[in-house]
C-alpha atoms as a PDB file:
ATOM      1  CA  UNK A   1       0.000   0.000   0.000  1.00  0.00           C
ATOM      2  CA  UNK A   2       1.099   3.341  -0.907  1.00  0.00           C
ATOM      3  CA  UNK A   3       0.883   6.412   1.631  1.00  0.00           C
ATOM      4  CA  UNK A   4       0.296   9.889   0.291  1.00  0.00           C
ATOM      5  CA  UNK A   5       0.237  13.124   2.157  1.00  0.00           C
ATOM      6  CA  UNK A   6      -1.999  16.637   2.517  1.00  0.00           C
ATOM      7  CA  UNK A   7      -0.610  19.668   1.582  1.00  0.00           C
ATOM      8  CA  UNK A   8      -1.437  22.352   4.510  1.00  0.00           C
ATOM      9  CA  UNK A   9      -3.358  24.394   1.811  1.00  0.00           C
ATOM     10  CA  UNK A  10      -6.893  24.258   3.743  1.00  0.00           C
ATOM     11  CA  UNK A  11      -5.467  25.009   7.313  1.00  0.00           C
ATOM     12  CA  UNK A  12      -6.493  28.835   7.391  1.00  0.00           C
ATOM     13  CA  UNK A  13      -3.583  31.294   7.245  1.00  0.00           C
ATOM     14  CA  UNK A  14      -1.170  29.070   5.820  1.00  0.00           C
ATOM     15  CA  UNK A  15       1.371  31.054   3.399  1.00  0.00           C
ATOM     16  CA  UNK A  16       1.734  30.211   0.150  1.00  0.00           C
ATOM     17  CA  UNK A  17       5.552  29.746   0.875  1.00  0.00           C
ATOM     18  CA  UNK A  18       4.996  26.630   3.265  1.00  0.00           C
ATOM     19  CA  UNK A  19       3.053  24.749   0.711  1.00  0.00           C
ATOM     20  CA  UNK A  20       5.765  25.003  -1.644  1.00  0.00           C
ATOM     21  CA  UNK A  21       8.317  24.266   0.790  1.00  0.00           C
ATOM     22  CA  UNK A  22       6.069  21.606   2.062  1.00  0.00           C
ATOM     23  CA  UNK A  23       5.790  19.654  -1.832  1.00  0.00           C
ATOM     24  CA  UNK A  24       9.655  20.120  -2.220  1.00  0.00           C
ATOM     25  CA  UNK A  25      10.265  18.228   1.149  1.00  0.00           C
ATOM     26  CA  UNK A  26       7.293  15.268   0.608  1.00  0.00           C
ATOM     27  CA  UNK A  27       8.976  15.454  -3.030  1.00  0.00           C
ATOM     28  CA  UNK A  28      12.334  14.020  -1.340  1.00  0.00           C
ATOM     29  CA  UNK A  29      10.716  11.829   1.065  1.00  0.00           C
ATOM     30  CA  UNK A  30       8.956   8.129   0.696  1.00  0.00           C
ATOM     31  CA  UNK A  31       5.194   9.135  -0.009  1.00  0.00           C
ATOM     32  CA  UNK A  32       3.238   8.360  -3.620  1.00  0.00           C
ATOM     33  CA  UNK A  33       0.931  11.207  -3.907  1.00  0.00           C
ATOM     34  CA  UNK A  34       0.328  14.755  -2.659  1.00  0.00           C
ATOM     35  CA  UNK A  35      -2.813  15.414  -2.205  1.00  0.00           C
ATOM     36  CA  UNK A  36      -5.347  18.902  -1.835  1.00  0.00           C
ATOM     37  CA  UNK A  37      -9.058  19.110  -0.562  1.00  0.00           C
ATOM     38  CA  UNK A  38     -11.530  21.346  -2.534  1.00  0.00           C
ATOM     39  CA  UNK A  39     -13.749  24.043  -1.110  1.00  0.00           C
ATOM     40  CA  UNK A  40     -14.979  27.383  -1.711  1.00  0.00           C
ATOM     41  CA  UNK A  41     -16.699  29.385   0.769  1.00  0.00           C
ATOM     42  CA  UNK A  42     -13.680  28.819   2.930  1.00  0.00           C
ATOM     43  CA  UNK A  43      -9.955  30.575   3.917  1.00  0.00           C
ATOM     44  CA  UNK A  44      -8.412  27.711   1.561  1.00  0.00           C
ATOM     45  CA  UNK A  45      -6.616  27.356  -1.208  1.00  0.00           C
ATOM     46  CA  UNK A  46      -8.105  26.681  -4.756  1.00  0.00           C
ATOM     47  CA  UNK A  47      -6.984  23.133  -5.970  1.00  0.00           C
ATOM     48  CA  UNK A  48      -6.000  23.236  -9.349  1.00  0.00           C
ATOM     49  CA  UNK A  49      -4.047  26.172  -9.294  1.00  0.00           C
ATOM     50  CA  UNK A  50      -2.581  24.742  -6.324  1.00  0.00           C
ATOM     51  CA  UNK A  51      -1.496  21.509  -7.365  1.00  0.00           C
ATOM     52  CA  UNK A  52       0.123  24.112 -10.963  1.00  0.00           C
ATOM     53  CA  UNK A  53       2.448  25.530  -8.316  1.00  0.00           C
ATOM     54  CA  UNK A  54       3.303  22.146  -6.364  1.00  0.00           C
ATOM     55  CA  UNK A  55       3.900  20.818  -9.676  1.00  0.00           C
ATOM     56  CA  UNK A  56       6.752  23.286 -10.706  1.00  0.00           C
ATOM     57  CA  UNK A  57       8.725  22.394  -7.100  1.00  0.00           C
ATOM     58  CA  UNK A  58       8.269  18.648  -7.747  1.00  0.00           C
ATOM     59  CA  UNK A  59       9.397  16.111 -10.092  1.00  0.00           C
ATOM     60  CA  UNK A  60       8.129  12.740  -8.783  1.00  0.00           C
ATOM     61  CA  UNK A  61       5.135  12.703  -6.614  1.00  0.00           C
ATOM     62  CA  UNK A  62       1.739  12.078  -8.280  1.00  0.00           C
ATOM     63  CA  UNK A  63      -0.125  15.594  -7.475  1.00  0.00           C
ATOM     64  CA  UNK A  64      -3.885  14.618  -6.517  1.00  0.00           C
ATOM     65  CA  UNK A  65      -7.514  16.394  -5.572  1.00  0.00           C
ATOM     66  CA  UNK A  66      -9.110  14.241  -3.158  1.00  0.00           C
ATOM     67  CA  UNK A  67     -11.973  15.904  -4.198  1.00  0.00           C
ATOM     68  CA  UNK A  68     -12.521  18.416  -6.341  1.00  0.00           C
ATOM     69  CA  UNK A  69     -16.703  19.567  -6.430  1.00  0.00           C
ATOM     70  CA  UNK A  70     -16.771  19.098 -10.522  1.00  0.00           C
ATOM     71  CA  UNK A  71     -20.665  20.639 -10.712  1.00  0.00           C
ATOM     72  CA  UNK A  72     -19.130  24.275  -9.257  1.00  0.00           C
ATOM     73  CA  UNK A  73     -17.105  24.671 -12.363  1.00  0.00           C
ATOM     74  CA  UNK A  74     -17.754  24.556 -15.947  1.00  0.00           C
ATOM     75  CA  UNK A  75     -16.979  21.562 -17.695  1.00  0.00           C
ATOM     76  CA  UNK A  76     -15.386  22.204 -21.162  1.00  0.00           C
ATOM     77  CA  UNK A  77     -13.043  24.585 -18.611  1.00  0.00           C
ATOM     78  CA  UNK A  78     -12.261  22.019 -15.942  1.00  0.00           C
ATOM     79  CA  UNK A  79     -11.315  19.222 -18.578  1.00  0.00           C
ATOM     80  CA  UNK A  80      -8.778  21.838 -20.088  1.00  0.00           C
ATOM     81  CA  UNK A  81      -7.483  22.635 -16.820  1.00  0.00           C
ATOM     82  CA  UNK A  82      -6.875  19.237 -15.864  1.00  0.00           C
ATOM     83  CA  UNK A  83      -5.749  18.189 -19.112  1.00  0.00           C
ATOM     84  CA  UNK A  84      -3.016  21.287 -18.825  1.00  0.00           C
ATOM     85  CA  UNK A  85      -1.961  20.094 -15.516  1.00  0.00           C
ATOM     86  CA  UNK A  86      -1.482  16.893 -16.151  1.00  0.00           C
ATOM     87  CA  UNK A  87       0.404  17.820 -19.227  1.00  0.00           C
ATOM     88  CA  UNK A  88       2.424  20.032 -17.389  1.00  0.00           C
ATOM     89  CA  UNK A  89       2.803  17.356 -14.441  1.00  0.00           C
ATOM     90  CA  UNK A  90       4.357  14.930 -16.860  1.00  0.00           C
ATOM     91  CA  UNK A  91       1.034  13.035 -16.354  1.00  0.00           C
ATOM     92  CA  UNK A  92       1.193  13.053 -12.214  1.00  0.00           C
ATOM     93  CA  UNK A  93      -1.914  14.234 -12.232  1.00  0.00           C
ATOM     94  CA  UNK A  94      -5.176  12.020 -10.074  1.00  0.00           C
ATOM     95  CA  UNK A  95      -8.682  13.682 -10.338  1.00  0.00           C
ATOM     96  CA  UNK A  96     -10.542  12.588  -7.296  1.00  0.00           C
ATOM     97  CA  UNK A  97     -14.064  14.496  -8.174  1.00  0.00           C
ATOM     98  CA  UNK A  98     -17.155  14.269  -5.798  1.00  0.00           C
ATOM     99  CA  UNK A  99     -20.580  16.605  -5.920  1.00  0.00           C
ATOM    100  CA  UNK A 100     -20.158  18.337  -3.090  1.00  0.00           C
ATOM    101  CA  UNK A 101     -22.354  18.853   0.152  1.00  0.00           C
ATOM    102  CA  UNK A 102     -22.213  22.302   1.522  1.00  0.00           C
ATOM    103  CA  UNK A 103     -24.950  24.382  -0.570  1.00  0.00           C
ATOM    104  CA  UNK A 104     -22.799  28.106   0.649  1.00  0.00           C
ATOM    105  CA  UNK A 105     -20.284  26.441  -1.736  1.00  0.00           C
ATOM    106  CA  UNK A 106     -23.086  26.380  -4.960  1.00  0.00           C
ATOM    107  CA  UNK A 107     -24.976  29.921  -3.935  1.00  0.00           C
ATOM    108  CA  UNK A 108     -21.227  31.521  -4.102  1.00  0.00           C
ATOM    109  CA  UNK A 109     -20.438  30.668  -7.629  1.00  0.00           C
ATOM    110  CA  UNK A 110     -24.399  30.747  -8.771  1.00  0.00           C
ATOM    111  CA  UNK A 111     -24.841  27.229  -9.741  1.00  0.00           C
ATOM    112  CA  UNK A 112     -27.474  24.704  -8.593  1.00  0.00           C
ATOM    113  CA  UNK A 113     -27.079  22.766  -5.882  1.00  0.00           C
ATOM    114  CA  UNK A 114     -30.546  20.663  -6.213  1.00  0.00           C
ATOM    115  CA  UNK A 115     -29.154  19.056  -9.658  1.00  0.00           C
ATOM    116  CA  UNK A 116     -25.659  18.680  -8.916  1.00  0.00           C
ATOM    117  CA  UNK A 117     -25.918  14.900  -9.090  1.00  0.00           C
ATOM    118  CA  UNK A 118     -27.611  14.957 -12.471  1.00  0.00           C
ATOM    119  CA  UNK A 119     -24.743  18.134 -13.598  1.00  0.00           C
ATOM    120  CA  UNK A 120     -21.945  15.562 -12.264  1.00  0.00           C
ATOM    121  CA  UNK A 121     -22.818  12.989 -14.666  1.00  0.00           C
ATOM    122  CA  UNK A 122     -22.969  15.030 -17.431  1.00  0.00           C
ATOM    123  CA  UNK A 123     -19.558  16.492 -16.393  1.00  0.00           C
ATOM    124  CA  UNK A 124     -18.100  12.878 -16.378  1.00  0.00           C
ATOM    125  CA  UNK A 125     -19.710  11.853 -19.941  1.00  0.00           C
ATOM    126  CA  UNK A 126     -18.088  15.301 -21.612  1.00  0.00           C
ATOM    127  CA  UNK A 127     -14.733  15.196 -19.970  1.00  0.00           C
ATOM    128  CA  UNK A 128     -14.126  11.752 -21.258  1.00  0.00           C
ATOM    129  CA  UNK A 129     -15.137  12.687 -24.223  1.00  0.00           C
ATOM    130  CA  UNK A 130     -12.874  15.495 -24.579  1.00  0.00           C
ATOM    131  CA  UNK A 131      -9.543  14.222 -23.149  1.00  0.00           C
ATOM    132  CA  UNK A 132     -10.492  11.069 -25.943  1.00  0.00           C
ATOM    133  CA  UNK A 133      -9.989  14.391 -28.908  1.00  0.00           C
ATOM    134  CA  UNK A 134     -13.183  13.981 -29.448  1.00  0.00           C
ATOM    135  CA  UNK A 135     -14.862  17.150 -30.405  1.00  0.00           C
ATOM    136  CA  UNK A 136     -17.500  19.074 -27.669  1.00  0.00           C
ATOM    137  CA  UNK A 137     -20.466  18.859 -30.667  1.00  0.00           C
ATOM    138  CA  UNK A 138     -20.880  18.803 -34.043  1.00  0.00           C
ATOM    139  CA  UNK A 139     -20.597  22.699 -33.964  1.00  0.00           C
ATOM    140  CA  UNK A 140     -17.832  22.814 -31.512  1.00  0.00           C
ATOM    141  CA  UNK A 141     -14.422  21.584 -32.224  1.00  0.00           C
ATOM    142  CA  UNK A 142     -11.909  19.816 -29.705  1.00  0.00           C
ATOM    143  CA  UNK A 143     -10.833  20.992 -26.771  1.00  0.00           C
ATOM    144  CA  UNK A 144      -6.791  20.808 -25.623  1.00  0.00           C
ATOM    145  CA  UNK A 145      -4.219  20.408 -24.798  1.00  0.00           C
ATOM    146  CA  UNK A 146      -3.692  16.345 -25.083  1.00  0.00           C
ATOM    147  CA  UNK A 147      -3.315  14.815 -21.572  1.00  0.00           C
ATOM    148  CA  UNK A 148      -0.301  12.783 -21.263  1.00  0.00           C
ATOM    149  CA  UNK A 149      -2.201   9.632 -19.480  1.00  0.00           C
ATOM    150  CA  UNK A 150      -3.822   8.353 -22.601  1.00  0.00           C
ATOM    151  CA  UNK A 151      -7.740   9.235 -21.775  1.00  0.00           C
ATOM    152  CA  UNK A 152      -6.966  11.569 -19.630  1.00  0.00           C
ATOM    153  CA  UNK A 153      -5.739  11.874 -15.812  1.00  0.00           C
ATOM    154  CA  UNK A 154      -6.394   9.137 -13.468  1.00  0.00           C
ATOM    155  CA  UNK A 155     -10.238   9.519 -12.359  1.00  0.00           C
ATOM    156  CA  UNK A 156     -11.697   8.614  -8.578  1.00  0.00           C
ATOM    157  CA  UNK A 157     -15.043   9.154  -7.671  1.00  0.00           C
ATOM    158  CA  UNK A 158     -15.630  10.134  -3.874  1.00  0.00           C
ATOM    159  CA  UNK A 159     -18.703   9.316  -1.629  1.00  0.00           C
ATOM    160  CA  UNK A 160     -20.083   6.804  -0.018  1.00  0.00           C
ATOM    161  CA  UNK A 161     -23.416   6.362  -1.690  1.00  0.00           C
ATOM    162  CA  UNK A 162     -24.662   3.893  -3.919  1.00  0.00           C
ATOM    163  CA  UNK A 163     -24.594   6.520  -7.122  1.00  0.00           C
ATOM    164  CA  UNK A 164     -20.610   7.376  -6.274  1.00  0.00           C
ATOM    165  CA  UNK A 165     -20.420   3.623  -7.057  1.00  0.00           C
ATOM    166  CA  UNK A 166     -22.470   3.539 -10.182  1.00  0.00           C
ATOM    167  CA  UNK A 167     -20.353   6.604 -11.657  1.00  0.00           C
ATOM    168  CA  UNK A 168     -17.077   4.710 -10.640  1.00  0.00           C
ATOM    169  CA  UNK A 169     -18.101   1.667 -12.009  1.00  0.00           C
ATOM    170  CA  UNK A 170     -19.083   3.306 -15.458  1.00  0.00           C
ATOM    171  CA  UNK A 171     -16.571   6.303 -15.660  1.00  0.00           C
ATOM    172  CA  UNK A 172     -14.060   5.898 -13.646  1.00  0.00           C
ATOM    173  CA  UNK A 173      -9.962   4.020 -12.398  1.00  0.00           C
ATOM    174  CA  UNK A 174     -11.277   3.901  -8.930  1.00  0.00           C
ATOM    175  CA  UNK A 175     -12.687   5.454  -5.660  1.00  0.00           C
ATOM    176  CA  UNK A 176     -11.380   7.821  -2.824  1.00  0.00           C
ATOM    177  CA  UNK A 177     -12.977   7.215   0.613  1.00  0.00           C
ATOM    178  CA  UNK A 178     -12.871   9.627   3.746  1.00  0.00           C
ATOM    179  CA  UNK A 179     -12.488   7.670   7.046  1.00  0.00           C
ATOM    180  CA  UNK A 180     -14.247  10.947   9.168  1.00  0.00           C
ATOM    181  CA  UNK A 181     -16.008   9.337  11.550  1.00  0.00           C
ATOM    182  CA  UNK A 182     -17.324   6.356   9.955  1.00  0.00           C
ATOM    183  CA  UNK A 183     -13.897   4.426  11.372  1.00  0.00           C
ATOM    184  CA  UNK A 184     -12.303   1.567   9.483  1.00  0.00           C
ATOM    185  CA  UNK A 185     -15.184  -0.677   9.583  1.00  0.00           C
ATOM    186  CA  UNK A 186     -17.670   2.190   7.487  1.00  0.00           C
ATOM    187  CA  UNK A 187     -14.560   2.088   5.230  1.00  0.00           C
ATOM    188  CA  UNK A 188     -14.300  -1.701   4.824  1.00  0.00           C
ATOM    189  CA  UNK A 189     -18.154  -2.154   3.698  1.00  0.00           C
ATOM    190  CA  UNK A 190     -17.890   0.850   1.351  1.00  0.00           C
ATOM    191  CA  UNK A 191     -15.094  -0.690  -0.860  1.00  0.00           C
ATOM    192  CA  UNK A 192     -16.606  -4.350   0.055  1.00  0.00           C
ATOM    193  CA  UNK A 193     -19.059  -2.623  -2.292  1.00  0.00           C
ATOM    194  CA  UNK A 194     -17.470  -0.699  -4.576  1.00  0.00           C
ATOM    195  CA  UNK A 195     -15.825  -3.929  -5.993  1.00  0.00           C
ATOM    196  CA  UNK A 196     -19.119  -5.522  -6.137  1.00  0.00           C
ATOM    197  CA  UNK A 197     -20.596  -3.156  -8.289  1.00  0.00           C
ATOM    198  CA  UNK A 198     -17.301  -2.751 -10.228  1.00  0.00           C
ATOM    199  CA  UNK A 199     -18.066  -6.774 -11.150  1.00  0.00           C
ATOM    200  CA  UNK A 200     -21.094  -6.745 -11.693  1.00  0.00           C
ATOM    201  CA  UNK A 201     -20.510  -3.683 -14.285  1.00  0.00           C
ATOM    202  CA  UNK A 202     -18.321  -6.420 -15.926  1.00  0.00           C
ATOM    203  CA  UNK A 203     -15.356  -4.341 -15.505  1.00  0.00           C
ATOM    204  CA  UNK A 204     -12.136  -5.896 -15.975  1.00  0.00           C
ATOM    205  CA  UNK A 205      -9.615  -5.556 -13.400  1.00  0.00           C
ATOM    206  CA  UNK A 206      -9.882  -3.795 -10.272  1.00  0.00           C
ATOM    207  CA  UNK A 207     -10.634  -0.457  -9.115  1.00  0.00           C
ATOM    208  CA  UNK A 208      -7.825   1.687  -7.269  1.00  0.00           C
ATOM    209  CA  UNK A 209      -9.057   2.515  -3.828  1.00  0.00           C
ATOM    210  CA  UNK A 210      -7.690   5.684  -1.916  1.00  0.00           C
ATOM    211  CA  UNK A 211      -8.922   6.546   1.684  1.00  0.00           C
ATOM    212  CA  UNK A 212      -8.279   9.217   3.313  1.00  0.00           C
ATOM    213  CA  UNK A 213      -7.597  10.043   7.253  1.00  0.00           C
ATOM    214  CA  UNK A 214      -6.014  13.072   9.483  1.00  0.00           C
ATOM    215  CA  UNK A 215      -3.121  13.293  11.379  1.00  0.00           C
ATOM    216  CA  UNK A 216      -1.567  15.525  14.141  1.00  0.00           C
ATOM    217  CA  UNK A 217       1.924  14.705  15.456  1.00  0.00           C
ATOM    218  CA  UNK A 218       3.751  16.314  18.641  1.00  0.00           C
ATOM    219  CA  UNK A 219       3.105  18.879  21.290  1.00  0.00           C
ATOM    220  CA  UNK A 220      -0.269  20.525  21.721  1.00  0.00           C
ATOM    221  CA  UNK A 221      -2.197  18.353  18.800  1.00  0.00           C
ATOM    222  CA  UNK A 222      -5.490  18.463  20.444  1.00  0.00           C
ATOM    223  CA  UNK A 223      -5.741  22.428  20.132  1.00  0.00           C
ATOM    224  CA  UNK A 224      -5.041  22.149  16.312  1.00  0.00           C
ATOM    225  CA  UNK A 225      -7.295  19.254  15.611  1.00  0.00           C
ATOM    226  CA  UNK A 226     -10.117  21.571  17.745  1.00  0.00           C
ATOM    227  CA  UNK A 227      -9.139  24.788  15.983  1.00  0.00           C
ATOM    228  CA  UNK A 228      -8.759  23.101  12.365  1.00  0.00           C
ATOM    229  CA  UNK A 229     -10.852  20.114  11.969  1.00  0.00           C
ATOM    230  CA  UNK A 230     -14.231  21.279  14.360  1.00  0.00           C
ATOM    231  CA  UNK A 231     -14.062  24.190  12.147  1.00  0.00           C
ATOM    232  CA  UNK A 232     -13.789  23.050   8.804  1.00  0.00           C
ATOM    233  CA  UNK A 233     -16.788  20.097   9.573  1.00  0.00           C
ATOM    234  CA  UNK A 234     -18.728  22.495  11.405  1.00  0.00           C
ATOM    235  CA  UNK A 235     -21.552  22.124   9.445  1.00  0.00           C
ATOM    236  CA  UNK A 236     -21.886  18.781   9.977  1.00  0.00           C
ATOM    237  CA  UNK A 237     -23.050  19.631  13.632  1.00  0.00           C
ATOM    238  CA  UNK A 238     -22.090  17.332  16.328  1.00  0.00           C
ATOM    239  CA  UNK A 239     -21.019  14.910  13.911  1.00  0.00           C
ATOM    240  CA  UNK A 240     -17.899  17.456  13.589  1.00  0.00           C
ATOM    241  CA  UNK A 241     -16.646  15.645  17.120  1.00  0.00           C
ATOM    242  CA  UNK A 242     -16.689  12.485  15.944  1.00  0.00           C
ATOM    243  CA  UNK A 243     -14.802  13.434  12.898  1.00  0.00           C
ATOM    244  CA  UNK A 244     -12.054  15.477  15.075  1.00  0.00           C
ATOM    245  CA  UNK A 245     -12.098  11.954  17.223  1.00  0.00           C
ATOM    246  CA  UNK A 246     -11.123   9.734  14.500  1.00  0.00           C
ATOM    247  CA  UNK A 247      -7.387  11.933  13.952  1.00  0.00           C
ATOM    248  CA  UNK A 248      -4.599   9.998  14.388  1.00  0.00           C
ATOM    249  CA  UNK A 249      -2.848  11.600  17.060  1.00  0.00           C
ATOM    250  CA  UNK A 250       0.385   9.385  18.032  1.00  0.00           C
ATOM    251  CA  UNK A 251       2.498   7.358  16.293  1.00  0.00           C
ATOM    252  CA  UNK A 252       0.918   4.160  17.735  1.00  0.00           C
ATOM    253  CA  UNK A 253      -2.531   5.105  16.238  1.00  0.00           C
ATOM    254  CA  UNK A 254      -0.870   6.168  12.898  1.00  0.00           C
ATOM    255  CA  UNK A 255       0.629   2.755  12.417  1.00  0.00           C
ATOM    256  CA  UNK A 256      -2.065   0.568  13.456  1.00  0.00           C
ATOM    257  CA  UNK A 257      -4.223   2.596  10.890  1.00  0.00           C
ATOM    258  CA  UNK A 258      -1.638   2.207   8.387  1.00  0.00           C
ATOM    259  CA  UNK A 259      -1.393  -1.738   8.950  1.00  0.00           C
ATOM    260  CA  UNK A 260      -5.364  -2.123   9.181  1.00  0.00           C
ATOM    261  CA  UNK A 261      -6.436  -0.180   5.897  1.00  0.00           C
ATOM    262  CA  UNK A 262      -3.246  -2.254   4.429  1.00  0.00           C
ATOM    263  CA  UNK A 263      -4.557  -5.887   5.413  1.00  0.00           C
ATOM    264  CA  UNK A 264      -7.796  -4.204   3.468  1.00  0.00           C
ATOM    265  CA  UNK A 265      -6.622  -4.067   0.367  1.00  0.00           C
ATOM    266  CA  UNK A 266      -6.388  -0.319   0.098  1.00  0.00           C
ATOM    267  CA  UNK A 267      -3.907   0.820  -2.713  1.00  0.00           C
ATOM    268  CA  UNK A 268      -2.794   4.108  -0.940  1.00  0.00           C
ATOM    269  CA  UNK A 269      -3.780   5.895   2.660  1.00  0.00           C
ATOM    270  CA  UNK A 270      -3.580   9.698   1.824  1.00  0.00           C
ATOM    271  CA  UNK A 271      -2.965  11.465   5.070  1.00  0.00           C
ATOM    272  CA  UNK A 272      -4.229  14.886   5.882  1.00  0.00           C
ATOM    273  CA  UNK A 273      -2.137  17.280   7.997  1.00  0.00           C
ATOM    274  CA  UNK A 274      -4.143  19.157  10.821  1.00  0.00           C
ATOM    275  CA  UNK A 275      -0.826  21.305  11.515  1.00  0.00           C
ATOM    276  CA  UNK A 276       1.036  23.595   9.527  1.00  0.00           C
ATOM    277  CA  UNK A 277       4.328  22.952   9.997  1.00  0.00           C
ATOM    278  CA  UNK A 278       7.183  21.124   8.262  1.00  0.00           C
ATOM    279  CA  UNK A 279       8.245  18.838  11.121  1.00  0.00           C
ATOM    280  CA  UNK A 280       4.792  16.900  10.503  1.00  0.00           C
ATOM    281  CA  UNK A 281       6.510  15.588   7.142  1.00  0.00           C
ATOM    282  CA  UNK A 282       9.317  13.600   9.206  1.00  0.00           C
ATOM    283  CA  UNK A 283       7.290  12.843  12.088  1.00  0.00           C
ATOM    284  CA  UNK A 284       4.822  11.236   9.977  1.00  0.00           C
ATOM    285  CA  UNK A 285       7.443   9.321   7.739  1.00  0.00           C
ATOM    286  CA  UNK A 286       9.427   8.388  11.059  1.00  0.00           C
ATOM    287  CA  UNK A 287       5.490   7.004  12.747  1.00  0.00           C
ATOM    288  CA  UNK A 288       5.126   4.780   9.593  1.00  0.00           C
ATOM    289  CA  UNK A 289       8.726   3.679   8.824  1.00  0.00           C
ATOM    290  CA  UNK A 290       8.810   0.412  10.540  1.00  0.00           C
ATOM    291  CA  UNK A 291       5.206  -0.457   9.015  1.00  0.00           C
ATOM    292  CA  UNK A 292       5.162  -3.033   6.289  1.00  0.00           C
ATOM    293  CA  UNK A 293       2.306  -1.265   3.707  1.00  0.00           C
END
């Protein structure tokens, strides 16, 4: 199993600097991806353009959006912009998409948050089609520039609900699945799933599976995972504890995670950082060193 790590770029007040400096150090280390959470009515970063910066200070990691909310943009424009990063990435580029939950997020840019599920699955049908060269219509020509993963980047859906499944079955390499407070057991019957429905789509192979899981390492942990996570989940209510529960705060917890989600099957554990600073790069490679993944 592969491990991936956050960038810092949702942790309010973070400089653009540190994110930089953050890539160029995972860069050098042991993880597989870097990875950035989407959001817009929020002190965060935007994700594409983030990921176009991290991919100038970095040469090997695969750069991934775990998710981006594909019905808040317009498609034609999101397919090029993906299809520029990952031509610019050297094809490093992982699309994690997902619909999206908060409606503040859908009122700021002015789109509909009622049919986002129906928008999502147009989204999917016409980005194929255009990362294939295919043109948008008969009136409309193609849209560039060529990805450099034949197809187009690597595609995961996110969710947990029985249509995420249907649109990673039909569209998609695989799915991306947030522990929060579900725990590992919520995880294990959602990809239990996932490769049902992969089957029975007759799909050959098998679908990549990502999860996703915080972490806080060192001194004074529990007043960043209060001040970060509670806020960011807040409008999940109460259910915003449980979430802030489930962070791996020691190293102990970090590697029985890592050796759980492994004995799973999971392809790669992307780990979220609930503190902004550097040190949390080494003290999560030194917490997982000794774990056979």
């Amino acid at each position: 199993m592969n491990i991936g790590i956050g960038l810092p770029a949702t942790i309010p007040g973070v400089k653009g600097e540190l994110i930089l400096d953050w890539a160029r150090q995972a860069d050098s280390a042991a993880f597989s991806s870097l990875g950035v959470i989407d959001r817009v009515v929020y002190q965060n970063y935007e994700p594409l353009m983030t990921l176009a910066a991290v991919a100038s200070v970095t040469k090997r990691l695969r750069l991934m959006t775990a998710v981006l909310l594909a019905p808040l943009r317009r498609t034609a424009l999101l397919a090029k912009q993906a299809a520029s990063l990952d031509a610019l990435s050297n094809g490093r580029l992982t699309l994690g998409l997902g619909v999206g939950v908060r409606e503040d997020d859908f009122l700021a840019v002015e789109a509909s948050f009622r049919d986002r599920g129906k928008r999502f699955d147009q989204q999917l049908a016409l980005m194929t089609q255009i990362w294939s060269g295919q043109p948008v219509s008969g009136t409309i020509g193609e849209v560039g520039p060529v990805p450099v993963q034949p197809g187009g980047p690597e595609l995961l859906i996110g969710g947990y609900s029985p249509k995420a499944r249907e649109r990673i079955a039909r569209w998609c390499n695989g799915a991306l699945v947030g522990v929060g407070g579900g725990g590992p057991e919520m995880v294990r019957q959602s990809l239990e799933m996932t490769r049902k429905v992969w089957q029975e789509a007759g799909r050959t192979g098998k679908p990549r599976l990502v999860v996703t899981s915080y972490y806080a390492l060192g001194p004074n942990v529990a007043d960043w995972v209060n001040r970060f996570v509670r806020d960011f989940y807040a409008f999940l209510g109460p259910a915003a504890t449980q979430v802030a529960a489930g962070v791996c705060t020691t190293p102990e917890a970090l590697r029985g995670l890592v050796q759980e989600f492994a004995d799973m099957g999971v392809d790669e554990l992307l780990l979220w950082p609930c503190i902004p600073e550097l040190d949390q790069i080494s003290r999560l490679k030194d917490a997982i060193s000794k774990v056979p993944h």
